[in-house]
Protein backbone atom coordinates (compact mmCIF):
# COMPACT_ATOMS: atom_id res chain seq x y z
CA UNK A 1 0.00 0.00 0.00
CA UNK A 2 1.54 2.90 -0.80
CA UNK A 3 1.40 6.49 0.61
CA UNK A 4 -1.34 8.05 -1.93
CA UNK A 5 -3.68 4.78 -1.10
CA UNK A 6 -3.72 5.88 2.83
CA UNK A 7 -6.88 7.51 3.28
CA UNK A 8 -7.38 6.86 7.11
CA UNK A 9 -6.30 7.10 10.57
CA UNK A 10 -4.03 3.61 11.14
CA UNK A 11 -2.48 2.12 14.31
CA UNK A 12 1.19 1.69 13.91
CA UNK A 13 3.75 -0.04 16.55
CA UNK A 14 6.66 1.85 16.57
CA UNK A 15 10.02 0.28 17.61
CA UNK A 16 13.54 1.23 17.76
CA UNK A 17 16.12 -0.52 15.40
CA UNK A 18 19.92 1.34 16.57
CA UNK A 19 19.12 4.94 16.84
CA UNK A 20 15.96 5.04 14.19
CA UNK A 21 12.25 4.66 15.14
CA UNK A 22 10.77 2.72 12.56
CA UNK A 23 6.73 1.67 12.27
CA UNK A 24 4.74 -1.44 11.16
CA UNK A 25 0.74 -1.22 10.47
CA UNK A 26 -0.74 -2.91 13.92
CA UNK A 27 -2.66 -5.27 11.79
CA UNK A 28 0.08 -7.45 10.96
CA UNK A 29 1.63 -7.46 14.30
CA UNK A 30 0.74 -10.78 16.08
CA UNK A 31 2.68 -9.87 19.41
CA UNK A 32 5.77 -8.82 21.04
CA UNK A 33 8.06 -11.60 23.12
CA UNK A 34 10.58 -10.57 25.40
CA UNK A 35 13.72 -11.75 23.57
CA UNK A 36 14.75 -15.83 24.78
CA UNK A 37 16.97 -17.66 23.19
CA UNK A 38 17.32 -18.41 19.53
CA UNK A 39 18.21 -21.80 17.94
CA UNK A 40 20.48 -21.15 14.88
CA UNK A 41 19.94 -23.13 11.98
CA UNK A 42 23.41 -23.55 10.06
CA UNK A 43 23.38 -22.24 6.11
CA UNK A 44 20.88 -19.77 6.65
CA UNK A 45 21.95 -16.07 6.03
CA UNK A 46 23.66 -13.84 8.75
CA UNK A 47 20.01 -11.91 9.47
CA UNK A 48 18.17 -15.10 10.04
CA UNK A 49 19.33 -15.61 13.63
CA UNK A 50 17.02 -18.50 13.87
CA UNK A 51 14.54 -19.79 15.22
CA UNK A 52 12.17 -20.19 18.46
CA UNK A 53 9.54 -22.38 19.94
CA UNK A 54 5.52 -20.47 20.06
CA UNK A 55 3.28 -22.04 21.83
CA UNK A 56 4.61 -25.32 19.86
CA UNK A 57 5.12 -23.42 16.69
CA UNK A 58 8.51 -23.27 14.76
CA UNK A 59 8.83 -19.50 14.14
CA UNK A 60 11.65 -18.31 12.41
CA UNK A 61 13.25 -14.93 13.93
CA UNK A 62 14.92 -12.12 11.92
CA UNK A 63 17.30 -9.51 13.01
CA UNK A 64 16.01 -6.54 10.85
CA UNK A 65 19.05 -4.71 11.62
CA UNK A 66 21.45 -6.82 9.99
CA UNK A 67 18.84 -6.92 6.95
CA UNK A 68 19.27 -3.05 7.05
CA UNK A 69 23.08 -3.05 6.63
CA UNK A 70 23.54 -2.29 10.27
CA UNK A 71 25.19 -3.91 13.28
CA UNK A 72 23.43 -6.57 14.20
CA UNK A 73 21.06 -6.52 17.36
CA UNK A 74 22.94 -6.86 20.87
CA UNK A 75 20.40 -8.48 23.93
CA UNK A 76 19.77 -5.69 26.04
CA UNK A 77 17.05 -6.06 28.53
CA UNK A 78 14.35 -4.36 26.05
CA UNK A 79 15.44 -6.30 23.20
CA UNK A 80 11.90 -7.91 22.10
CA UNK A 81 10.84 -10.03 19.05
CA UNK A 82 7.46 -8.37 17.07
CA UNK A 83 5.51 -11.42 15.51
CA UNK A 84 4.43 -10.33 12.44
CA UNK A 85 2.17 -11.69 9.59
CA UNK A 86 3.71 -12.11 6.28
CA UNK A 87 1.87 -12.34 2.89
CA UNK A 88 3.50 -14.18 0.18
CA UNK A 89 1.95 -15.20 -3.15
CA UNK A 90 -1.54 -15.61 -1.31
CA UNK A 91 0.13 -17.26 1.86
CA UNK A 92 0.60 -16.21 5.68
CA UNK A 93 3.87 -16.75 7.07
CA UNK A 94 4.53 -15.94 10.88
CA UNK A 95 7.69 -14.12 11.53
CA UNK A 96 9.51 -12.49 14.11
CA UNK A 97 11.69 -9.43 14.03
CA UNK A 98 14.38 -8.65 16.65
CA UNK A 99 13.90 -4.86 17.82
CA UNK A 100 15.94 -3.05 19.88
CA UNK A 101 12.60 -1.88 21.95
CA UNK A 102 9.27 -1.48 21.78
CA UNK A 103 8.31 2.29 21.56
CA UNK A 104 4.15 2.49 21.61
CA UNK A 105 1.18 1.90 19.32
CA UNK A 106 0.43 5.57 17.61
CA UNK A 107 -2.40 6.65 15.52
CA UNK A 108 -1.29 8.69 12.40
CA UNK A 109 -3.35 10.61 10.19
CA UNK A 110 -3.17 10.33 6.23
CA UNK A 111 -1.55 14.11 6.37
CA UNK A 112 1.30 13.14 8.44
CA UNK A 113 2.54 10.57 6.30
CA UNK A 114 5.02 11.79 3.52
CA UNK A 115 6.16 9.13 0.60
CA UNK A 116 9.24 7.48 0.99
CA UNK A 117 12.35 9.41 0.09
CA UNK A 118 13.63 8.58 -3.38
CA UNK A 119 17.39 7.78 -3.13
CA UNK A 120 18.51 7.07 -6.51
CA UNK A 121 18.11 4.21 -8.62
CA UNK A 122 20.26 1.69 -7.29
CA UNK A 123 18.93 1.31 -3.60
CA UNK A 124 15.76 -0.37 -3.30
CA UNK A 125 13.02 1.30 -0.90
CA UNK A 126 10.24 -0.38 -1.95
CA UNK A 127 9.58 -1.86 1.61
CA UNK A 128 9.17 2.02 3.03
CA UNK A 129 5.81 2.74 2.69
CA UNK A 130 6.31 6.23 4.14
CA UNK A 131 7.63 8.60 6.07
CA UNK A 132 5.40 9.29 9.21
CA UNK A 133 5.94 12.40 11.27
CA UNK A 134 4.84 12.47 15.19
CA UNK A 135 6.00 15.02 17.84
CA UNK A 136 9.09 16.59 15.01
CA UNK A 137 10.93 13.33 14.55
CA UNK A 138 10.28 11.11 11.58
CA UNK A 139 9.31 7.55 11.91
CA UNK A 140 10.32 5.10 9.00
CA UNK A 141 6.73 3.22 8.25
CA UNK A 142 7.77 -0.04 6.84
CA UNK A 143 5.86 -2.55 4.80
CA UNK A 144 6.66 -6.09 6.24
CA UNK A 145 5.31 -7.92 3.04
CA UNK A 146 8.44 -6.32 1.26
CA UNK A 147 11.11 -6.04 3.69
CA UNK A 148 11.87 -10.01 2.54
CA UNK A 149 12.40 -11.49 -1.25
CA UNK A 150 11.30 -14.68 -2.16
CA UNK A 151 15.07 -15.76 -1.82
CA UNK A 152 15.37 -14.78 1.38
CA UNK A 153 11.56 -16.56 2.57
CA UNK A 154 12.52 -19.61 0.52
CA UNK A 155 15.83 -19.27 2.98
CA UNK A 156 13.38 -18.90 5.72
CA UNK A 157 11.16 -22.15 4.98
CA UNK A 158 14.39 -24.63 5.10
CA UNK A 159 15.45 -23.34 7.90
CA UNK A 160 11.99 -23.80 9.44
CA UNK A 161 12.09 -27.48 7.46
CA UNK A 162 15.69 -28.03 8.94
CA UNK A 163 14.21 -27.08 12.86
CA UNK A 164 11.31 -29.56 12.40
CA UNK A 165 13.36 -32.47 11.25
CA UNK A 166 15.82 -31.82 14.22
CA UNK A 167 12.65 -31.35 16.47
């Protein structure tokens, strides 16, 4: 969904990823976790730290820093994991995204949501849906469905395989 398609109020949780606040639509948050321990599963990429038991589930967890070219996420003690709901050609993953911490859930209005900057043509941006303003600081609003390619979610259903087999 891009900017010009937001036409109402939404609930966004905003979180904090290094020094950035950054914002996913409430709707395809599940729930946050304190952050436990991760199992890794070998061959996977360096931001797919792994993976961890829900309720019986295998849920694979993602550190969206590394995915964002940053250092990757240390444990602190507000280092959470936001369960999010992934659409992919027509399915629903369930995914988990290391954060540094949990901000709050904001409202925003359609007017103070700006389109994502355009940086030139060879860095992709396609998972910003905008830029949200609250308060004078900026708030990257990211769209979950994107942040991943079909390389890296192929990645992400061996490792879940691999988990299940070692189960």
């Amino acid at each position: 969904m891009a900017v010009e398609t937001i036409t109402e109020t939404i609930q966004y949780l905003t979180f904090n990823l290094d020094q950035e606040l950054f914002a996913l639509d409430i709707g395809k948050v599940r729930e946050v976790l304190d952050f436990t321990s991760v199992t890794k599963v070998p061959g996977t990429p360096d931001f797919m730290r792994g993976v961890i038991n829900l309720r019986g589930s295998v849920v694979p967890v993602l550190d969206l820093r590394l995915k964002f070219g940053m250092n990757g996420t240390e444990q602190t003690v507000n280092t959470c994991v936001i369960i999010t709901e992934i659409e992919l050609e027509g399915e629903t993953l369930i995914m988990g995204a290391m954060a540094d911490a949990v901000q709050e859930v904001l409202d925003l209005e359609p007017e103070q949501i700006e389109p994502p900057p355009r940086i030139g043509t060879n860095l992709n941006v396609d998972f910003i849906k905008g830029m949200g303003k609250h308060n004078e600081q900026f708030i990257i609003i990211l769209d979950i469905d994107r942040i991943f390619s079909s390389h890296d979610l192929d990645a992400v259903q061996e490792m879940e395989d691999a988990a299940a087999v070692n189960a």
